[in-house]
Protein backbone atom coordinates (compact mmCIF):
# COMPACT_ATOMS: atom_id res chain seq x y z
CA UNK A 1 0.00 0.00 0.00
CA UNK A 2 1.47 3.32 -0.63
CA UNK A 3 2.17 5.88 2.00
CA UNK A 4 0.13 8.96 1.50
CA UNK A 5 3.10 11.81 0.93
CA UNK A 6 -0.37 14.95 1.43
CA UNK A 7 -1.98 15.12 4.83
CA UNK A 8 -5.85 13.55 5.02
CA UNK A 9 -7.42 16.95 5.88
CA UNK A 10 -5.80 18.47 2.75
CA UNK A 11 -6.82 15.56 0.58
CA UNK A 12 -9.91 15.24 2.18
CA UNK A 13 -10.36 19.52 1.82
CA UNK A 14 -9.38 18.59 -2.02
CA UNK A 15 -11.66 15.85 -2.99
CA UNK A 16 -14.69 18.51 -1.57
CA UNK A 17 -13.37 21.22 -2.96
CA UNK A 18 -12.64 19.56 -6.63
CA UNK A 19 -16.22 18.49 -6.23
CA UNK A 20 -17.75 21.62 -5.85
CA UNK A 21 -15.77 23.25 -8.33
CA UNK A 22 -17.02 20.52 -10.85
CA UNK A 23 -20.69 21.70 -9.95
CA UNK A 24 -20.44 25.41 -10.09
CA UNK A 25 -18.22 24.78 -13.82
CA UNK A 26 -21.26 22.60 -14.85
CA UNK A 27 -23.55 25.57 -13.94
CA UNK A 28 -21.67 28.13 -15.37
CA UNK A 29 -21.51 26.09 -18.43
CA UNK A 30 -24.99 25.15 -18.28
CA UNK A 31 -25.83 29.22 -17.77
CA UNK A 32 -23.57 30.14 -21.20
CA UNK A 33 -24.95 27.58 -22.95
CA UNK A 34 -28.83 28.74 -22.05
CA UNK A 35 -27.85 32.67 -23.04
CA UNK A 36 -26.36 31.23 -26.33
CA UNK A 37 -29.29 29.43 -27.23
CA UNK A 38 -32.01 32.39 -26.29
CA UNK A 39 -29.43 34.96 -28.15
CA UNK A 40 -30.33 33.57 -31.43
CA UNK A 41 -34.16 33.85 -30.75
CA UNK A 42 -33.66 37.34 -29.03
CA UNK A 43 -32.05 38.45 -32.03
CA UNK A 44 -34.61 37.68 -34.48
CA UNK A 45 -36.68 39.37 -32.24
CA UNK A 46 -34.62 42.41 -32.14
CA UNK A 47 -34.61 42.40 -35.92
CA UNK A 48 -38.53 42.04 -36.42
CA UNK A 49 -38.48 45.08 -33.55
CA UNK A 50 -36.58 47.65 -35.54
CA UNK A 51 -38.29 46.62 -38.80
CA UNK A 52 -41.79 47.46 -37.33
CA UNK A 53 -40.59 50.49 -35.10
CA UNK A 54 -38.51 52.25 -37.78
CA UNK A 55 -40.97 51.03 -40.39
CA UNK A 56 -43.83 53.25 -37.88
CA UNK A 57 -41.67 56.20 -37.93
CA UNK A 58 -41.02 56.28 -41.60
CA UNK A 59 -44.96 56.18 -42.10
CA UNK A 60 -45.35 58.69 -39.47
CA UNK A 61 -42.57 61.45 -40.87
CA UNK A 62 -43.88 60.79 -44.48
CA UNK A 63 -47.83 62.09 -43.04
CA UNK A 64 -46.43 64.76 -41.92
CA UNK A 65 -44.76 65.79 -44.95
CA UNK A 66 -48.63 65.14 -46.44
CA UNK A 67 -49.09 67.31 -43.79
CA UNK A 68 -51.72 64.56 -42.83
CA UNK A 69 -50.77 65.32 -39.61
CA UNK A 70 -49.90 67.99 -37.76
CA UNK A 71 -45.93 68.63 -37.46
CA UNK A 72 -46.17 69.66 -33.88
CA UNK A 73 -47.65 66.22 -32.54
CA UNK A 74 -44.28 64.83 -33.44
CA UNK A 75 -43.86 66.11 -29.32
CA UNK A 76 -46.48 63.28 -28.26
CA UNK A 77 -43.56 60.96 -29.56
CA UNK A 78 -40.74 62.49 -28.82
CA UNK A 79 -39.17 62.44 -32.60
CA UNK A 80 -36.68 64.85 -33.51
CA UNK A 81 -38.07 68.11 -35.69
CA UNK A 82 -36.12 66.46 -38.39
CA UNK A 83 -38.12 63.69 -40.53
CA UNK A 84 -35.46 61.12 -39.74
CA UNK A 85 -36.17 57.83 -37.97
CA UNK A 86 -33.69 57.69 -34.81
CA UNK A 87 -30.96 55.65 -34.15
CA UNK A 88 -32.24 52.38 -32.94
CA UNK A 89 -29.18 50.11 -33.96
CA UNK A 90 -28.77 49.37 -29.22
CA UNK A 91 -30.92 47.57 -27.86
CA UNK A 92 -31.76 50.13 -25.55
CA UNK A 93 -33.09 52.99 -28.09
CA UNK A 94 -35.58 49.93 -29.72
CA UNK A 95 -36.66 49.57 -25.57
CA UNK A 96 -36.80 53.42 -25.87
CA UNK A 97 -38.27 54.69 -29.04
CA UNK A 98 -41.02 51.49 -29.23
CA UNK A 99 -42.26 52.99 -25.77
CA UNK A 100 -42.02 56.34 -27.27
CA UNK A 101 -44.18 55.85 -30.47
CA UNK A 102 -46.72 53.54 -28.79
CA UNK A 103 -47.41 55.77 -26.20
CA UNK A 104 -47.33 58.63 -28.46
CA UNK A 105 -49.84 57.02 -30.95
CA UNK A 106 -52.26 56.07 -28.35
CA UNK A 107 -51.92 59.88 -27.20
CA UNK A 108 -52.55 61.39 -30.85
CA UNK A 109 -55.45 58.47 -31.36
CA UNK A 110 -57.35 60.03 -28.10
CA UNK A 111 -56.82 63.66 -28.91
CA UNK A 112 -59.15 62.43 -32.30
CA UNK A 113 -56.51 61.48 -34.39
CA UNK A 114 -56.42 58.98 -37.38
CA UNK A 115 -54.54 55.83 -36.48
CA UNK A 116 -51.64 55.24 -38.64
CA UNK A 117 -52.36 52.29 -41.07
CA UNK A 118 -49.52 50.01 -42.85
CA UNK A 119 -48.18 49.11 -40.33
CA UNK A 120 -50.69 49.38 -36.92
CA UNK A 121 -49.68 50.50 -33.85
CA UNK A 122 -51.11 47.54 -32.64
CA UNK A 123 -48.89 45.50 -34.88
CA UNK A 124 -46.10 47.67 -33.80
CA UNK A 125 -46.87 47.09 -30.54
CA UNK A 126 -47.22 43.20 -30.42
CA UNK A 127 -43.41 42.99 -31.89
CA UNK A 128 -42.22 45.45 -29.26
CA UNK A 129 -43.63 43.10 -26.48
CA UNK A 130 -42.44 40.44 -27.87
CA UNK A 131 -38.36 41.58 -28.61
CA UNK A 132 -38.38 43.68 -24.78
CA UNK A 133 -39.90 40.13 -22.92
CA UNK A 134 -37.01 38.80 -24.92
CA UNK A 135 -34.67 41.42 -24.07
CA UNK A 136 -35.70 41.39 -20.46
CA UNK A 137 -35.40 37.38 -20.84
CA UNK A 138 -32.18 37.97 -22.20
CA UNK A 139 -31.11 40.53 -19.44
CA UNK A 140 -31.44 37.74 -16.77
CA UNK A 141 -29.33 35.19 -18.85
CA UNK A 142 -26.82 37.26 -18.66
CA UNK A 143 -27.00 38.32 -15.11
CA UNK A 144 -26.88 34.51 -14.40
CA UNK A 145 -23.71 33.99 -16.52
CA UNK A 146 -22.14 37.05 -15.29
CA UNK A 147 -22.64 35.64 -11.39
CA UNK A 148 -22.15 31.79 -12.26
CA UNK A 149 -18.52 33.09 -13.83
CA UNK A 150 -17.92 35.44 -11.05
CA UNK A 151 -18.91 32.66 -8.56
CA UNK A 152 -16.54 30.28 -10.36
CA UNK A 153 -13.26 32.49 -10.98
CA UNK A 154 -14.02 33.45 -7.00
CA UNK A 155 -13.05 29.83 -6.20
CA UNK A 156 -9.52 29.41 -8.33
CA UNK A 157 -7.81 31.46 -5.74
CA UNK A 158 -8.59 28.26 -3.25
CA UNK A 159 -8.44 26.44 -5.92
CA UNK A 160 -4.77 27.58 -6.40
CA UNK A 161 -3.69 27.42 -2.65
CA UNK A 162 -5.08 23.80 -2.81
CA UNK A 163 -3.04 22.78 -5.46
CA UNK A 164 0.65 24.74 -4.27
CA UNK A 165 -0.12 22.91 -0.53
CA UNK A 166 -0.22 19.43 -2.67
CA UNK A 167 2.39 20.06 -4.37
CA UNK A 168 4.60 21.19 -1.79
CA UNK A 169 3.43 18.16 0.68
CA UNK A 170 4.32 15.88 -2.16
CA UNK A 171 7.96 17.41 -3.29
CA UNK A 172 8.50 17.68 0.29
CA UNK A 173 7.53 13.47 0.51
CA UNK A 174 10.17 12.92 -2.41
CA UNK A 175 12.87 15.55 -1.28
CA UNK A 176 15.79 12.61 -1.37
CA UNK A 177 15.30 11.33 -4.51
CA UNK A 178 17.63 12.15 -6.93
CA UNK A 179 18.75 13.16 -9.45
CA UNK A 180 16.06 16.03 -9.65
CA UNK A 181 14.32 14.17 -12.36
CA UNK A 182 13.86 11.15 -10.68
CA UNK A 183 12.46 13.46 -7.97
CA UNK A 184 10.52 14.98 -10.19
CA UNK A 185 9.07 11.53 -12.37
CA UNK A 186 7.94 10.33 -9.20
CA UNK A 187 5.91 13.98 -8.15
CA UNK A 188 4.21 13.34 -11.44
CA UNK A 189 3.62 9.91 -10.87
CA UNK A 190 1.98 10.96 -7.04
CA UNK A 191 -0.05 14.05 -9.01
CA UNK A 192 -1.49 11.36 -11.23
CA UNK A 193 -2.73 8.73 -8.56
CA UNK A 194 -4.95 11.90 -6.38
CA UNK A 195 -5.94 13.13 -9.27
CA UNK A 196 -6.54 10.38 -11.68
CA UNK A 197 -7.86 11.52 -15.64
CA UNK A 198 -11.00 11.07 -16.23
């Protein structure tokens, strides 16, 4: 039987720790792998967002240069004096400007104005719920990544002082063998019986 060259408490501390660091890598990976996934639906999303919002505004500058309607309601939706459709290429302005124009609409529709046709504010409307549930889906995802990664490069510091105080215990077992690589053969050899591949 060979003689252990680590104490028990250290490999004892080891085997728990290597055990819980197996878990929280699983979840991190688990986490990155979810957010992947949802990304590629989120973006579609996103996409079919800025088509319908932009699309809005577009329809929206071009009545008023009908002067279908009045240039001064272009307040009750917070667009520029300019007929240019804002920058919505962040995430952020779509969240912004799709909560601008649908609350604008419904306040021009109330004062007795003519809904905007081609496309709907309703229309409109269902794509911006949809892409900011996403985005808000998406959001969390990432907050869960973020903290599953955080969580995980939190434990290599132990992780570290596990492995040095291994090391150490087990060049200290084989101090008199030489020559060094002997010494150092048989360190390997030790590494690879506590922590077997697997």
């Amino acid at each position: 039987m060979r003689e252990l060259a680590i104490s028990l408490n250290v490999l004892s501390e080891a085997r728990s720790f290597l055990a819980k660091f197996e878990v929280a890598q699983l979840y991190y990976t688990r986490c990155y792998e979810i957010q992947s996934k949802a990304s590629r639906k989120h973006q579609a999303n996103v996409k079919m967002a800025r088509l319908y919002i932009s699309h809005f505004i577009q329809v929206f500058n071009l009545s008023v240069l009908r002067e279908e309607i009045k240039e001064n309601q272009k307040e009750l939706y917070q667009l520029p004096d300019a007929n240019i459709v804002p920058d919505l290429t962040s995430e952020s302005a779509l969240v912004e400007w799709g909560a601008n124009i649908i609350k604008g609409e419904q306040l021009r529709i109330t004062q007795g104005g003519i809904p905007i046709y081609n496309p709907t504010i309703a229309r409109v409307k269902v794509h911006y719920d949809i892409f900011f549930e996403s985005h808000e889906r998406q959001k969390n995802y990432q907050v869960q990544t973020n903290r599953s990664l955080d969580e995980l490069a939190a434990m290599r510091e132990r992780a570290d002082e596990l492995i040095l105080d291994i090391w150490n215990q087990v060049e200290a077992r084989f101090q008199d063998v030489t020559p060094n690589e002997a010494r150092l053969d048989k360190c390997r050899d030790y590494a690879g019986v506590l922590l077997p591949c697997r």
